[in-house]
Structures are given as C-alpha cells and as structure tokens.
PDB file of N, CA and C in Angstrom:
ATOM      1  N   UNK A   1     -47.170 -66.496 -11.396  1.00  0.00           N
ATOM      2  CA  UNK A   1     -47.381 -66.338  -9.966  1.00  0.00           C
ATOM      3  C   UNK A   1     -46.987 -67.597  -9.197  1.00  0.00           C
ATOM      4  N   UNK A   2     -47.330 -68.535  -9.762  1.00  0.00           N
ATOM      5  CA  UNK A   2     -46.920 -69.665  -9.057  1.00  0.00           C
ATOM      6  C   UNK A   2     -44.989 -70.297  -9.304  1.00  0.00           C
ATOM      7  N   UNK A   3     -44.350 -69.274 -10.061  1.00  0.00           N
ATOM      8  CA  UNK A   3     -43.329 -69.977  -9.510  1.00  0.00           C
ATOM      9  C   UNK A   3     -42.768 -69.528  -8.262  1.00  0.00           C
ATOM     10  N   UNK A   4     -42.941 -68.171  -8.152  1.00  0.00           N
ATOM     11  CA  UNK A   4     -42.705 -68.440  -5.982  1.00  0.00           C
ATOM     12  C   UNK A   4     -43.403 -68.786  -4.640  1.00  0.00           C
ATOM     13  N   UNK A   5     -43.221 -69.145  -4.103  1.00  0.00           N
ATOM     14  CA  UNK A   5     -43.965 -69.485  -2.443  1.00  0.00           C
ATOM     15  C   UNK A   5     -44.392 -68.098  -2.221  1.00  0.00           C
ATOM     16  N   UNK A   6     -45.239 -68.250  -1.442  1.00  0.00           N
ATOM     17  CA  UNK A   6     -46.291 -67.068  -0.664  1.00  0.00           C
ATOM     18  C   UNK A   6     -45.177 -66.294  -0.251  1.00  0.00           C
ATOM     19  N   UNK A   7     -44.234 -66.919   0.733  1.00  0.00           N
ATOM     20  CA  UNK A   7     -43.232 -66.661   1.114  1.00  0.00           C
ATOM     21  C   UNK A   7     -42.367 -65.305   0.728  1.00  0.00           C
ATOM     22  N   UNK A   8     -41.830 -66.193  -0.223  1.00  0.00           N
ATOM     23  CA  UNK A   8     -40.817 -65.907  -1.232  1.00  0.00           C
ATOM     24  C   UNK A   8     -41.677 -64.504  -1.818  1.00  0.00           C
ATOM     25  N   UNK A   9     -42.357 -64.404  -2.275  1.00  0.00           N
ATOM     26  CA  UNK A   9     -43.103 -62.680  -2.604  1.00  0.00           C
ATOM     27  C   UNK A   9     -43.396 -62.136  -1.889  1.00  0.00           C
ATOM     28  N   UNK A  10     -44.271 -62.288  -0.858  1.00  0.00           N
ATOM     29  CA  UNK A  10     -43.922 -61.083   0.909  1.00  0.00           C
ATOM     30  C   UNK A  10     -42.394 -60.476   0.986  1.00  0.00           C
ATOM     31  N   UNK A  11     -41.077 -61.501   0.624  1.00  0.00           N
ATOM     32  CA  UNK A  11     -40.558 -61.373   1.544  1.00  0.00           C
ATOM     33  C   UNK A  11     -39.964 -60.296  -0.106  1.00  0.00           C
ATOM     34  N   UNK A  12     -39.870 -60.348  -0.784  1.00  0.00           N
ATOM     35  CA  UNK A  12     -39.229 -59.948  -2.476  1.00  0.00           C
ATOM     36  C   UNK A  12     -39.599 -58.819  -2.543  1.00  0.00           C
ATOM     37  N   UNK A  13     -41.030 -58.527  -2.620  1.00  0.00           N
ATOM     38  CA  UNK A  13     -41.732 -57.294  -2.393  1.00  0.00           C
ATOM     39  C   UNK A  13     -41.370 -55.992  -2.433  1.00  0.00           C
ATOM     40  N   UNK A  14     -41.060 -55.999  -0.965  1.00  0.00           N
ATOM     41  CA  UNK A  14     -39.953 -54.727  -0.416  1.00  0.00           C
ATOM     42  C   UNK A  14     -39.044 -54.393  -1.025  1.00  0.00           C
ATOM     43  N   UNK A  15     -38.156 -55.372  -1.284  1.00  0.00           N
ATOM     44  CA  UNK A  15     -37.218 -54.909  -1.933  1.00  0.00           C
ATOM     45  C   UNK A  15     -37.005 -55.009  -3.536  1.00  0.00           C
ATOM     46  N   UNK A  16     -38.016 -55.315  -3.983  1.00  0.00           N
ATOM     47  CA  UNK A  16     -38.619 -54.479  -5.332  1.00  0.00           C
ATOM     48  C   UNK A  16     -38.761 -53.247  -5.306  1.00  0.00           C
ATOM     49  N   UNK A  17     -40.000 -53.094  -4.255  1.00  0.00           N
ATOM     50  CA  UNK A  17     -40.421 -51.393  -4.399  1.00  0.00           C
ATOM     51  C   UNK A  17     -39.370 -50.640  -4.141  1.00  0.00           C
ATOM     52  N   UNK A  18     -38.343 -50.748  -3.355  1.00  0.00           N
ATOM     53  CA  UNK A  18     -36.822 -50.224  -2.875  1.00  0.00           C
ATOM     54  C   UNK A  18     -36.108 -49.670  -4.005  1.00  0.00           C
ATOM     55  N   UNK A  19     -35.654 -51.011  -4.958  1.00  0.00           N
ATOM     56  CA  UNK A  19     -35.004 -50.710  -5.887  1.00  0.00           C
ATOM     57  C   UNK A  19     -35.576 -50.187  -7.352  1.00  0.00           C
ATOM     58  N   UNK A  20     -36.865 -49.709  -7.123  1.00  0.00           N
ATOM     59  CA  UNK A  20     -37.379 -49.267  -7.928  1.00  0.00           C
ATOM     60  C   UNK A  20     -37.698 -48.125  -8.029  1.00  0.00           C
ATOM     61  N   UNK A  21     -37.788 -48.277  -6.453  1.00  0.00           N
ATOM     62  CA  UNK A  21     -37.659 -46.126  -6.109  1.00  0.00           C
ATOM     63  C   UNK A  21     -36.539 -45.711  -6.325  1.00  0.00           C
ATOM     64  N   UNK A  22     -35.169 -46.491  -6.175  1.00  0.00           N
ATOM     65  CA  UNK A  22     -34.023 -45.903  -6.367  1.00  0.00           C
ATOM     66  C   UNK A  22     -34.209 -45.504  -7.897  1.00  0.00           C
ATOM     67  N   UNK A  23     -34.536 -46.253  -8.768  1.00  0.00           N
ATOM     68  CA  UNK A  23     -34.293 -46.233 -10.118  1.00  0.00           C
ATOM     69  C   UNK A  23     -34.848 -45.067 -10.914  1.00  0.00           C
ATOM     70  N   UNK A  24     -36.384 -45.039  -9.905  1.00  0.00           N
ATOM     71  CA  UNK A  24     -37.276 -43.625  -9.909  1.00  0.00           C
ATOM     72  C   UNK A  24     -36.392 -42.519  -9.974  1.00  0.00           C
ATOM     73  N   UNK A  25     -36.012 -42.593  -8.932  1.00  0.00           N
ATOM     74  CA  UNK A  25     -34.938 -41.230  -8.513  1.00  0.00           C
ATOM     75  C   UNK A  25     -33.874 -41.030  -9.246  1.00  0.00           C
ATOM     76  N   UNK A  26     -33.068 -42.095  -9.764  1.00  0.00           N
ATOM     77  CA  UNK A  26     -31.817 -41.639  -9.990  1.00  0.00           C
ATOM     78  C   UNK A  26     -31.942 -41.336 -11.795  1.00  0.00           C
ATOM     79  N   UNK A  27     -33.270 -41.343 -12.354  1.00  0.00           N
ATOM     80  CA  UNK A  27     -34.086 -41.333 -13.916  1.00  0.00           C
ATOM     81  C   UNK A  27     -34.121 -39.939 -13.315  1.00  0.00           C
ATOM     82  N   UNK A  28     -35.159 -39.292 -12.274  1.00  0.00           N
ATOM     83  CA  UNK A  28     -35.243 -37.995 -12.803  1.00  0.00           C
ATOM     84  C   UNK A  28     -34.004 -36.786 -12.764  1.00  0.00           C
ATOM     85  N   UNK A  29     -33.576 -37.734 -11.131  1.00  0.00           N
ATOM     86  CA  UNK A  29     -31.915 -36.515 -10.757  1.00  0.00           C
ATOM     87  C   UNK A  29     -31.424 -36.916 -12.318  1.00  0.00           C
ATOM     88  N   UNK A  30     -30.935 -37.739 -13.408  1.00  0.00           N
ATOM     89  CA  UNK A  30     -30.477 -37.080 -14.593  1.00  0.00           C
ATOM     90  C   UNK A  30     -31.510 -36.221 -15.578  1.00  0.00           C
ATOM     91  N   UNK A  31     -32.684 -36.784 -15.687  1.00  0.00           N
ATOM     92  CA  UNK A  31     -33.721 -35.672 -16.552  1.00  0.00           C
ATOM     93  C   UNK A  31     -33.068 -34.553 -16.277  1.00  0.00           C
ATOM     94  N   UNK A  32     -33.352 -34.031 -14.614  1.00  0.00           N
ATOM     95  CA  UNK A  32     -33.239 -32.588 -13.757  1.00  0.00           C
ATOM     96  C   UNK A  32     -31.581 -32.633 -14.602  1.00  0.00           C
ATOM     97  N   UNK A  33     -30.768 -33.072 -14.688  1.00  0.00           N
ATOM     98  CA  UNK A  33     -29.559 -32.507 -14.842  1.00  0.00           C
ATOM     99  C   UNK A  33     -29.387 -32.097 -15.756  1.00  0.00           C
ATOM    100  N   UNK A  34     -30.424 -33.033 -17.096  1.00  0.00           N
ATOM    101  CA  UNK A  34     -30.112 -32.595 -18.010  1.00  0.00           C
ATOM    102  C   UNK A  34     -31.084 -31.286 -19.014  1.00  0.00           C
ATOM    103  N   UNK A  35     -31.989 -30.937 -18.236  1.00  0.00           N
ATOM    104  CA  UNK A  35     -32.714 -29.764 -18.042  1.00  0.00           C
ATOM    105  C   UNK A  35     -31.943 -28.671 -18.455  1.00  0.00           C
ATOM    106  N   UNK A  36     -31.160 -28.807 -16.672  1.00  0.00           N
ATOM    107  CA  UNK A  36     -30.437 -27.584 -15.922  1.00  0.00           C
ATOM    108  C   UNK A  36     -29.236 -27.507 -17.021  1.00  0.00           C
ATOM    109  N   UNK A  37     -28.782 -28.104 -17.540  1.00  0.00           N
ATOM    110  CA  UNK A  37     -27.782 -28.422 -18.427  1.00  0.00           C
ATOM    111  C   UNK A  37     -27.919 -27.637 -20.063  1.00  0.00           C
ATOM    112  N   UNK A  38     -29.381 -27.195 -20.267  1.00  0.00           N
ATOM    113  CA  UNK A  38     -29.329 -26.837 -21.426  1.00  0.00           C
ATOM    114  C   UNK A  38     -29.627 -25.550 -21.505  1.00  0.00           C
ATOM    115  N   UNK A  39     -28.978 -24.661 -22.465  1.00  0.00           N
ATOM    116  CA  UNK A  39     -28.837 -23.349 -22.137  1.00  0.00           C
ATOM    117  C   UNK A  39     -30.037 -22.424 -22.292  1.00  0.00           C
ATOM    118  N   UNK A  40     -31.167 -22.978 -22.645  1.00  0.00           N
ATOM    119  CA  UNK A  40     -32.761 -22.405 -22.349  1.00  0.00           C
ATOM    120  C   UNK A  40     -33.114 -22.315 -21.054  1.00  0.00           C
ATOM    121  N   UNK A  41     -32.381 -23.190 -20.184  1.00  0.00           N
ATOM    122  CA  UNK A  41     -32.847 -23.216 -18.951  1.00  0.00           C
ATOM    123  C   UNK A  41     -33.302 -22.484 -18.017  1.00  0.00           C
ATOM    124  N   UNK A  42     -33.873 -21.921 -16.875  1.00  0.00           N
ATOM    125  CA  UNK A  42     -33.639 -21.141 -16.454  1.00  0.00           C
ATOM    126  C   UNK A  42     -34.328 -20.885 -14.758  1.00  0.00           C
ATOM    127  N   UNK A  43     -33.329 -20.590 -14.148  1.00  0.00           N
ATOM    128  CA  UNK A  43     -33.636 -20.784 -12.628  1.00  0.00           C
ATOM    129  C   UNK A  43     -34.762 -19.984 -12.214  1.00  0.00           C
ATOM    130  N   UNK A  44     -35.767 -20.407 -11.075  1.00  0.00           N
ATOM    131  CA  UNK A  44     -37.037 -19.573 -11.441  1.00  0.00           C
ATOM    132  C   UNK A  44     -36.717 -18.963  -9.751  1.00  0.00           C
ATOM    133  N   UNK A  45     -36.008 -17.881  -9.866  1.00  0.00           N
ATOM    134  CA  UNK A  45     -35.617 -16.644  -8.446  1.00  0.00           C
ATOM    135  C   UNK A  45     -36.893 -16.386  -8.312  1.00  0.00           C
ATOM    136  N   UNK A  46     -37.373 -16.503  -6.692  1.00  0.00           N
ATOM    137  CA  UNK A  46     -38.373 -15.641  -6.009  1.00  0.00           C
ATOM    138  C   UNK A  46     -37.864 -15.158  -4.674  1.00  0.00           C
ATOM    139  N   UNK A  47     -38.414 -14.511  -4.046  1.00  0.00           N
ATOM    140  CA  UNK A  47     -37.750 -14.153  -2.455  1.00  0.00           C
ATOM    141  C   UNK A  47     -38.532 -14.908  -1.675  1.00  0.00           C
ATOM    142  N   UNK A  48     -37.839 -15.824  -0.412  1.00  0.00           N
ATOM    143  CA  UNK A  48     -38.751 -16.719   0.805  1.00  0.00           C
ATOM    144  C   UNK A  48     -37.867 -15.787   1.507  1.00  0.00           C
ATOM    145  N   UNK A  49     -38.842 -16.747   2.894  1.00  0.00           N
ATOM    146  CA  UNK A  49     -38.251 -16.080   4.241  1.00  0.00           C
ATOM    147  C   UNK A  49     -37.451 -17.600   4.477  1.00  0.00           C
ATOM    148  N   UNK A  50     -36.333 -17.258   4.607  1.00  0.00           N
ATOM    149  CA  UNK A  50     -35.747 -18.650   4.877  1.00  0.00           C
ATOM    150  C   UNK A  50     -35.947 -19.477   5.608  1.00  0.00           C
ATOM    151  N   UNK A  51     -36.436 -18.879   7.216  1.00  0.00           N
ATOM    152  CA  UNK A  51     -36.299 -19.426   8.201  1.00  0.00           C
ATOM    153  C   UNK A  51     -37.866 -20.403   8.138  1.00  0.00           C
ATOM    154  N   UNK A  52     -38.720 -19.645   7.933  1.00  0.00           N
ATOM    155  CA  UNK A  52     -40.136 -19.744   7.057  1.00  0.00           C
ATOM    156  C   UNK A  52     -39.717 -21.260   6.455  1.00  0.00           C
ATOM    157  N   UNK A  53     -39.224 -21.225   4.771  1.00  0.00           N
ATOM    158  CA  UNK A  53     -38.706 -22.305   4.380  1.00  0.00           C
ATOM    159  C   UNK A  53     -38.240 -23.539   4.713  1.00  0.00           C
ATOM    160  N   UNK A  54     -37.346 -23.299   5.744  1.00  0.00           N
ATOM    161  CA  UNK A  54     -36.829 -24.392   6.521  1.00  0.00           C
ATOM    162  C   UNK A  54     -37.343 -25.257   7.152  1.00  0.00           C
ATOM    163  N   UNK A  55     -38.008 -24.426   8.155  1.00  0.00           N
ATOM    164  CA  UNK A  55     -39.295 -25.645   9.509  1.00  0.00           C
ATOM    165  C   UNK A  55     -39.834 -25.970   8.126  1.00  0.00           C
ATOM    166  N   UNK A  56     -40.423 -25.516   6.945  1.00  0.00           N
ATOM    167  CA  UNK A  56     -41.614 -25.894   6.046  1.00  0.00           C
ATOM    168  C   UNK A  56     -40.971 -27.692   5.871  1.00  0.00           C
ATOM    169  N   UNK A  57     -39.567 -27.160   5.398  1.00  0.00           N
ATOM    170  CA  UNK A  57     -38.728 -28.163   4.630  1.00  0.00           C
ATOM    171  C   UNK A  57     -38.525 -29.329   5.668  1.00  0.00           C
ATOM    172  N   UNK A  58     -38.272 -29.239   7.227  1.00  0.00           N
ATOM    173  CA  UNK A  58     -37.951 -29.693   8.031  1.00  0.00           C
ATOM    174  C   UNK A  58     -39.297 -30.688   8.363  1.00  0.00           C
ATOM    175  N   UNK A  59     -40.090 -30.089   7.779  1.00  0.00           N
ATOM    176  CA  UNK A  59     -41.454 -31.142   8.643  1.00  0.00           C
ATOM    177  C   UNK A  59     -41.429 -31.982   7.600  1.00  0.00           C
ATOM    178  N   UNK A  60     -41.149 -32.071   6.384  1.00  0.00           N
ATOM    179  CA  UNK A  60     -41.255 -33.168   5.541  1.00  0.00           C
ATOM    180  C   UNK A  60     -39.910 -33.864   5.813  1.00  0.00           C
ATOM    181  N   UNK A  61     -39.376 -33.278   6.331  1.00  0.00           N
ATOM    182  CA  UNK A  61     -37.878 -34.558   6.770  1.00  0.00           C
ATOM    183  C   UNK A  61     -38.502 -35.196   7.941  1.00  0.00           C
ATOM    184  N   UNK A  62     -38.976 -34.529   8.833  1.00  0.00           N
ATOM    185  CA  UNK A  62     -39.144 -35.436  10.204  1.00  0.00           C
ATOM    186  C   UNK A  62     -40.055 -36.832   9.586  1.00  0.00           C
ATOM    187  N   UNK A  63     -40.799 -36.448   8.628  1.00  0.00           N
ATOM    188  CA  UNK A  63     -41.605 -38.004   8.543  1.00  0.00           C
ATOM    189  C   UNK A  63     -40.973 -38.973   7.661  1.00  0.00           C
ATOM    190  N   UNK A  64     -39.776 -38.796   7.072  1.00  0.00           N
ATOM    191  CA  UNK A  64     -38.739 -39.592   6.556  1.00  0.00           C
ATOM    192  C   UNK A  64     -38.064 -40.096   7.598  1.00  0.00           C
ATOM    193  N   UNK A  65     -37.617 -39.196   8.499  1.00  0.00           N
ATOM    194  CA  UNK A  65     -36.534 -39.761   9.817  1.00  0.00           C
ATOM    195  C   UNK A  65     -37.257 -40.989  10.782  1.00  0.00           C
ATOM    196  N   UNK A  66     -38.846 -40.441  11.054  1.00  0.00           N
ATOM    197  CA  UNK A  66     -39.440 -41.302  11.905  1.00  0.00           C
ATOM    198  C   UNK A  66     -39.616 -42.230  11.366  1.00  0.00           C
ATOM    199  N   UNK A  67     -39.802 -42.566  10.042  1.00  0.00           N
ATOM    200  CA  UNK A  67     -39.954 -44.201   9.338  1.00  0.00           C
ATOM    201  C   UNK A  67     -38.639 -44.980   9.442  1.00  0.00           C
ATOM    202  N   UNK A  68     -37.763 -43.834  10.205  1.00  0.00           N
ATOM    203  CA  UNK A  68     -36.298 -44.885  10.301  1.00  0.00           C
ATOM    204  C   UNK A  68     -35.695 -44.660  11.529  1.00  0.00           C
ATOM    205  N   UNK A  69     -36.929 -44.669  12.607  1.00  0.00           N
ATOM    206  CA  UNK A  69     -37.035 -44.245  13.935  1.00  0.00           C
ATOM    207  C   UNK A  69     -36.088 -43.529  14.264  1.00  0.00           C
ATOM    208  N   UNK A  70     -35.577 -42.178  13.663  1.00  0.00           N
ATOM    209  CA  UNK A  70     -34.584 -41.049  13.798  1.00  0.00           C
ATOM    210  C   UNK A  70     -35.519 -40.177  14.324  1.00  0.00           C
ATOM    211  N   UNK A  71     -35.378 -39.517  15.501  1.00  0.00           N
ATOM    212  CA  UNK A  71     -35.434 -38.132  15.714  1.00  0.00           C
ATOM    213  C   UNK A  71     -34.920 -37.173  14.865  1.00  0.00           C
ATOM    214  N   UNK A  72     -35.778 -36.437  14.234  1.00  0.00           N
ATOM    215  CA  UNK A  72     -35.717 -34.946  13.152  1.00  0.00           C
ATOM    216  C   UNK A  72     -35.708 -33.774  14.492  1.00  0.00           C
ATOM    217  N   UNK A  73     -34.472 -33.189  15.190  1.00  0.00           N
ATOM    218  CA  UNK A  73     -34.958 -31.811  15.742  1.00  0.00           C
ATOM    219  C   UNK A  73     -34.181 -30.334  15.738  1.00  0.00           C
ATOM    220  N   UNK A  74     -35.247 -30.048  15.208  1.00  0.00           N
ATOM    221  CA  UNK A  74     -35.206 -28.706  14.713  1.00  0.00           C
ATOM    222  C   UNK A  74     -34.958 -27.389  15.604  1.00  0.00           C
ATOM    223  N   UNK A  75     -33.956 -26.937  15.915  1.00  0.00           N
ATOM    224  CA  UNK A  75     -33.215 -25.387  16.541  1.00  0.00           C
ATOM    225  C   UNK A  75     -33.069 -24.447  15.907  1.00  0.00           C
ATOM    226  N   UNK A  76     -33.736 -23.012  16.084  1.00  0.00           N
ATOM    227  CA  UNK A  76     -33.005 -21.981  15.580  1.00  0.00           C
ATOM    228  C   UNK A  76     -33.187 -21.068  16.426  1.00  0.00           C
ATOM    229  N   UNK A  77     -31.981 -20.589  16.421  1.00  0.00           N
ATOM    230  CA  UNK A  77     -31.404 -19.250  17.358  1.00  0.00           C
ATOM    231  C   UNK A  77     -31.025 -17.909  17.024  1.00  0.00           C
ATOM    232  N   UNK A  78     -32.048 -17.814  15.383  1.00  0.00           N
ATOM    233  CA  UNK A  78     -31.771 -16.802  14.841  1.00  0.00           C
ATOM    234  C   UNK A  78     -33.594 -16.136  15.036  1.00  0.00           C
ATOM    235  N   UNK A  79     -33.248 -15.072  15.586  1.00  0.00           N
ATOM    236  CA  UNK A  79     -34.737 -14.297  15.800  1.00  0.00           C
ATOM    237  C   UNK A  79     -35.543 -13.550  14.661  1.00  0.00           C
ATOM    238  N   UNK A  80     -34.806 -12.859  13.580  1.00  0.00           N
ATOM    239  CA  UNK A  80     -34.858 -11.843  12.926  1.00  0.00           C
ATOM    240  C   UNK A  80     -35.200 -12.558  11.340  1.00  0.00           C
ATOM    241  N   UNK A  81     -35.966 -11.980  10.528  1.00  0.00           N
ATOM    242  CA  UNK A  81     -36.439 -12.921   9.201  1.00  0.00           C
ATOM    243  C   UNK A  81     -35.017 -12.444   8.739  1.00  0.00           C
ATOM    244  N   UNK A  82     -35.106 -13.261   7.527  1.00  0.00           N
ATOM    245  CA  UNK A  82     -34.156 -13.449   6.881  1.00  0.00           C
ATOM    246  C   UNK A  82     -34.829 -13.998   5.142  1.00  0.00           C
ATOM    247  N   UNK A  83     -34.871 -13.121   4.433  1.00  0.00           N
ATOM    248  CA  UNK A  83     -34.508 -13.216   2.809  1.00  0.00           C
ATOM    249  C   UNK A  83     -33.745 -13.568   2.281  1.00  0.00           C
ATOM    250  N   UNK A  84     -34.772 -14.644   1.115  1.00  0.00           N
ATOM    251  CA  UNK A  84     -33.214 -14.656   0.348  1.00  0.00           C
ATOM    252  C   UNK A  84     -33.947 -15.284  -1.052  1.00  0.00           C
ATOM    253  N   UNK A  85     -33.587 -14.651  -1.748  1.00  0.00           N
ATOM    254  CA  UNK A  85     -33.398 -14.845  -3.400  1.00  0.00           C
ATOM    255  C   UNK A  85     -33.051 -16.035  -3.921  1.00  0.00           C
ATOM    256  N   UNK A  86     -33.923 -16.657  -3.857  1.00  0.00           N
ATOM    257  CA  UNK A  86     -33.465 -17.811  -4.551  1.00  0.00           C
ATOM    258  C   UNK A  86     -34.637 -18.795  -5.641  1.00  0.00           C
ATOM    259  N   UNK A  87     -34.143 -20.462  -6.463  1.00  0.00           N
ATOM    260  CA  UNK A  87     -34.891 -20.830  -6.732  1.00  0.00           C
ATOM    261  C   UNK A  87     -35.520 -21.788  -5.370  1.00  0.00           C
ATOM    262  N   UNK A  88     -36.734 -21.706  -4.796  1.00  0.00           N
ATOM    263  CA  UNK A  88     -37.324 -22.388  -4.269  1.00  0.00           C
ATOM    264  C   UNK A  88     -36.980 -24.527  -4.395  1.00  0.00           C
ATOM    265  N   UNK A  89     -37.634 -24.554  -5.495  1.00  0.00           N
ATOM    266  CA  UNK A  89     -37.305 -25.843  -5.829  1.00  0.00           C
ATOM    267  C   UNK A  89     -35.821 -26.798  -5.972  1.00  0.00           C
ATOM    268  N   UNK A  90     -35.069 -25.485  -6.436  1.00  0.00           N
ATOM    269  CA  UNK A  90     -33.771 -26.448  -6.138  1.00  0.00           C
ATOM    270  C   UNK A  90     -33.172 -26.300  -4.917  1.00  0.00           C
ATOM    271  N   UNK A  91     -33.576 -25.214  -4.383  1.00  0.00           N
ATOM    272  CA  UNK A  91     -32.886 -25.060  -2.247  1.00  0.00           C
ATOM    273  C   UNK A  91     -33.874 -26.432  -1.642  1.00  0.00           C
ATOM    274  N   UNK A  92     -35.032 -27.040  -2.240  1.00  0.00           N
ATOM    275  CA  UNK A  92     -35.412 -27.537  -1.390  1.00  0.00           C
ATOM    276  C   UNK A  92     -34.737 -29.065  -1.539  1.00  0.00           C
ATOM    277  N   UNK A  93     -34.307 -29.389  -3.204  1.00  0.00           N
ATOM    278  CA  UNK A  93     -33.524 -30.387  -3.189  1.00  0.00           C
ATOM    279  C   UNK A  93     -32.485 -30.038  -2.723  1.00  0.00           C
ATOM    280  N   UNK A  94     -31.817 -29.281  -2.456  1.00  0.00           N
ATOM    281  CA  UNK A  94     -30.234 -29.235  -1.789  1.00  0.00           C
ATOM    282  C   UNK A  94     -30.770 -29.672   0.131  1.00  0.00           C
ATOM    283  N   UNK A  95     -31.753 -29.522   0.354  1.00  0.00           N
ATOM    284  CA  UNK A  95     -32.052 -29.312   1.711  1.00  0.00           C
ATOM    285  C   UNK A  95     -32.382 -31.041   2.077  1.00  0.00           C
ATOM    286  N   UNK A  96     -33.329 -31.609   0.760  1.00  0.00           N
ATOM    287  CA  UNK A  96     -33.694 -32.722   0.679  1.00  0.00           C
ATOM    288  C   UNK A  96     -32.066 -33.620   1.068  1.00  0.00           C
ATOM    289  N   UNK A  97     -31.399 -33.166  -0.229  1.00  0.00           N
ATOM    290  CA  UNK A  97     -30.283 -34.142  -0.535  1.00  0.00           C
ATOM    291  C   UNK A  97     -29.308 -34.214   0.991  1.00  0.00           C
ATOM    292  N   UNK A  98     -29.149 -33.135   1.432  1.00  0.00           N
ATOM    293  CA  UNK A  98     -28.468 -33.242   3.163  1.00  0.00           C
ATOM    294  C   UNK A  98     -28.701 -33.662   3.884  1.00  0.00           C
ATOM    295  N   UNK A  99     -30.205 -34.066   4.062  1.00  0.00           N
ATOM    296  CA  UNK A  99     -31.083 -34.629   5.372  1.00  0.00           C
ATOM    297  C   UNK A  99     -31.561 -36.266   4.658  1.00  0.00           C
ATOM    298  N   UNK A 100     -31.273 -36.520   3.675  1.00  0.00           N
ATOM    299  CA  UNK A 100     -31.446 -37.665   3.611  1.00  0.00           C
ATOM    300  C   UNK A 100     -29.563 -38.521   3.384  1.00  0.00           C
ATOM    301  N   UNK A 101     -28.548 -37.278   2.923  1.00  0.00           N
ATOM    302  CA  UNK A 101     -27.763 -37.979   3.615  1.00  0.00           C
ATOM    303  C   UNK A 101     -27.141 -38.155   5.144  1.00  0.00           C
ATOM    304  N   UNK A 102     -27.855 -37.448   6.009  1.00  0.00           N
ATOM    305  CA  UNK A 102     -27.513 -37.194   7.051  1.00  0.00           C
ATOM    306  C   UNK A 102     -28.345 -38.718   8.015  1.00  0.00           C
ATOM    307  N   UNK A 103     -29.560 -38.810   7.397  1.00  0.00           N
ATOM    308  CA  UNK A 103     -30.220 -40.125   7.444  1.00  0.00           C
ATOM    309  C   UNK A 103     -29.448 -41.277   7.040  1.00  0.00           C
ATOM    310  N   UNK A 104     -28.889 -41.336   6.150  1.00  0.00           N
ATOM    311  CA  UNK A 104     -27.908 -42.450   5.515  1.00  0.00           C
ATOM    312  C   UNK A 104     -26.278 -42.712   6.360  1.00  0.00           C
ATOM    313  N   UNK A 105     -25.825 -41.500   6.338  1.00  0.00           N
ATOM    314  CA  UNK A 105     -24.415 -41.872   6.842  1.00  0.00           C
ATOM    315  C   UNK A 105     -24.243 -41.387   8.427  1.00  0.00           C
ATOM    316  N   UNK A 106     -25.193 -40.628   8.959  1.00  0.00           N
ATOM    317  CA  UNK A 106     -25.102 -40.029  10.201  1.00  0.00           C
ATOM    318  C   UNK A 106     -25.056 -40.605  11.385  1.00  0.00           C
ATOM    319  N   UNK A 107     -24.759 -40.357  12.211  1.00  0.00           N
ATOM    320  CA  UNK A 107     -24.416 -40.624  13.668  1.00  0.00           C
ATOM    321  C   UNK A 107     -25.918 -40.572  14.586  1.00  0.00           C
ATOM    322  N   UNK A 108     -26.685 -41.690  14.522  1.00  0.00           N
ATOM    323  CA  UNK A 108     -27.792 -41.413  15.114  1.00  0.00           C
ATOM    324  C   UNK A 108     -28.072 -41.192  16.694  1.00  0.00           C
ATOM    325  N   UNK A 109     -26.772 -41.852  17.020  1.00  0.00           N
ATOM    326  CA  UNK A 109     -26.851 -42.407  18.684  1.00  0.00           C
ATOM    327  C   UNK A 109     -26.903 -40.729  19.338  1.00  0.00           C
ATOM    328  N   UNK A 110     -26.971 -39.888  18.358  1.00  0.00           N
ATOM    329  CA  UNK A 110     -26.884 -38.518  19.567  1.00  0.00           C
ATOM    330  C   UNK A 110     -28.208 -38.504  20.370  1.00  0.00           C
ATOM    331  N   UNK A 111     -28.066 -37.976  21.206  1.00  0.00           N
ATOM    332  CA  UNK A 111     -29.477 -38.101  22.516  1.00  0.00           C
ATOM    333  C   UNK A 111     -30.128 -37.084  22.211  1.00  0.00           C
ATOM    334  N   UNK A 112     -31.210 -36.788  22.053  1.00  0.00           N
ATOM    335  CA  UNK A 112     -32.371 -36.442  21.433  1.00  0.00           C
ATOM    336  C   UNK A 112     -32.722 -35.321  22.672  1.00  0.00           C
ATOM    337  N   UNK A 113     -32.329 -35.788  23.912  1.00  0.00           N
ATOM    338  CA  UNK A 113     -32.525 -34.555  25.037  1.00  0.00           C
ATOM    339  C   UNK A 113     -31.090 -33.662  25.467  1.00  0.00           C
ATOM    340  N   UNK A 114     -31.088 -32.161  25.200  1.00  0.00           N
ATOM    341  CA  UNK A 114     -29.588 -31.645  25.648  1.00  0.00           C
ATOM    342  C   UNK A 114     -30.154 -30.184  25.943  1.00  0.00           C
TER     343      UNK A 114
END
C-alpha cells in the first residue's frame, strides 16, 4: 500500500475498475460464443411483444446514457402489438450491443428537443 501516494490510488482506481470490466466482458462474450458454438446448444424461442420488450430494454439503456450525460429518447410510431418469436436473451444482447455502440461512436450533439 505504501508504494503509491494517496494520490496516485484515487486517481488509478477508476481505471482499474474500467479495465477490468472490460476484461469481465470480453471473458464472458467468448464463454457465450463458445456455448452458442457447440452443437448441444440451443436457442431458448418464446413469443414477446416486441414493442413491450423494447421500452423494457430501453429503460436500462437510458441509465447507461445518463452516466455519460446522453439523452436515451425513445419514439414509436407503431400503434399495433407486434410478436415475435424469438430468444429473449440474445435480442436483448443484440439491443444491448447497438445502444452501447451508439453510446461509443455516436453523434451526441443531436438536440434532444424536435
């Protein structure tokens, strides 16, 4: 403990836990691959309401976006439910993986009022 300044570990910290979550993540996205990869596998189909799904999926993005003072906002202009057959868990990583690259490489400056 004492070979860094008070300093020097406040400031290290962060970006420990950072690169450790990355490391988190990028351990299980191969586990998950290599799961999906073996021919026991098997996708677990149920029917959602998509639209249902989405806001669900969407409210756990907005509190990712606001920790990176992004506005998360959510439109739909479709009235009518909508089904769909699928695995739950991996639509929600495909949903995950878009909105956190959309967080990463996206164009934030759009105006939040239109």
């Amino acid at each position: 403990m004492d070979v860094l300044s008070e300093d020097q570990r406040k400031n290290l910290l962060p970006v420990v836990k950072k690169d450790l979550s990355r490391v988190i993540k990028i351990t299980n996205d191969m586990l998950q691959l290599a799961q999906i990869r073996e021919p026991a596998y098997q996708f677990e189909f149920k029917q959602i309401d998509l639209l249902d799904f989405i806001l669900e999926e969407h409210s756990h993005f907005v509190h990712k976006a606001s920790a990176q003072k992004v506005t998360a906002i959510y439109e739909n202009k479709v009235q009518k439910k909508i089904k769909l057959n699928t695995d739950a868990e991996r639509f929600s990583q495909i949903l995950d993986n878009l909105w956190n690259n959309a967080l990463k490489y996206g164009d934030h400056s759009y105006p939040t009022e239109h």
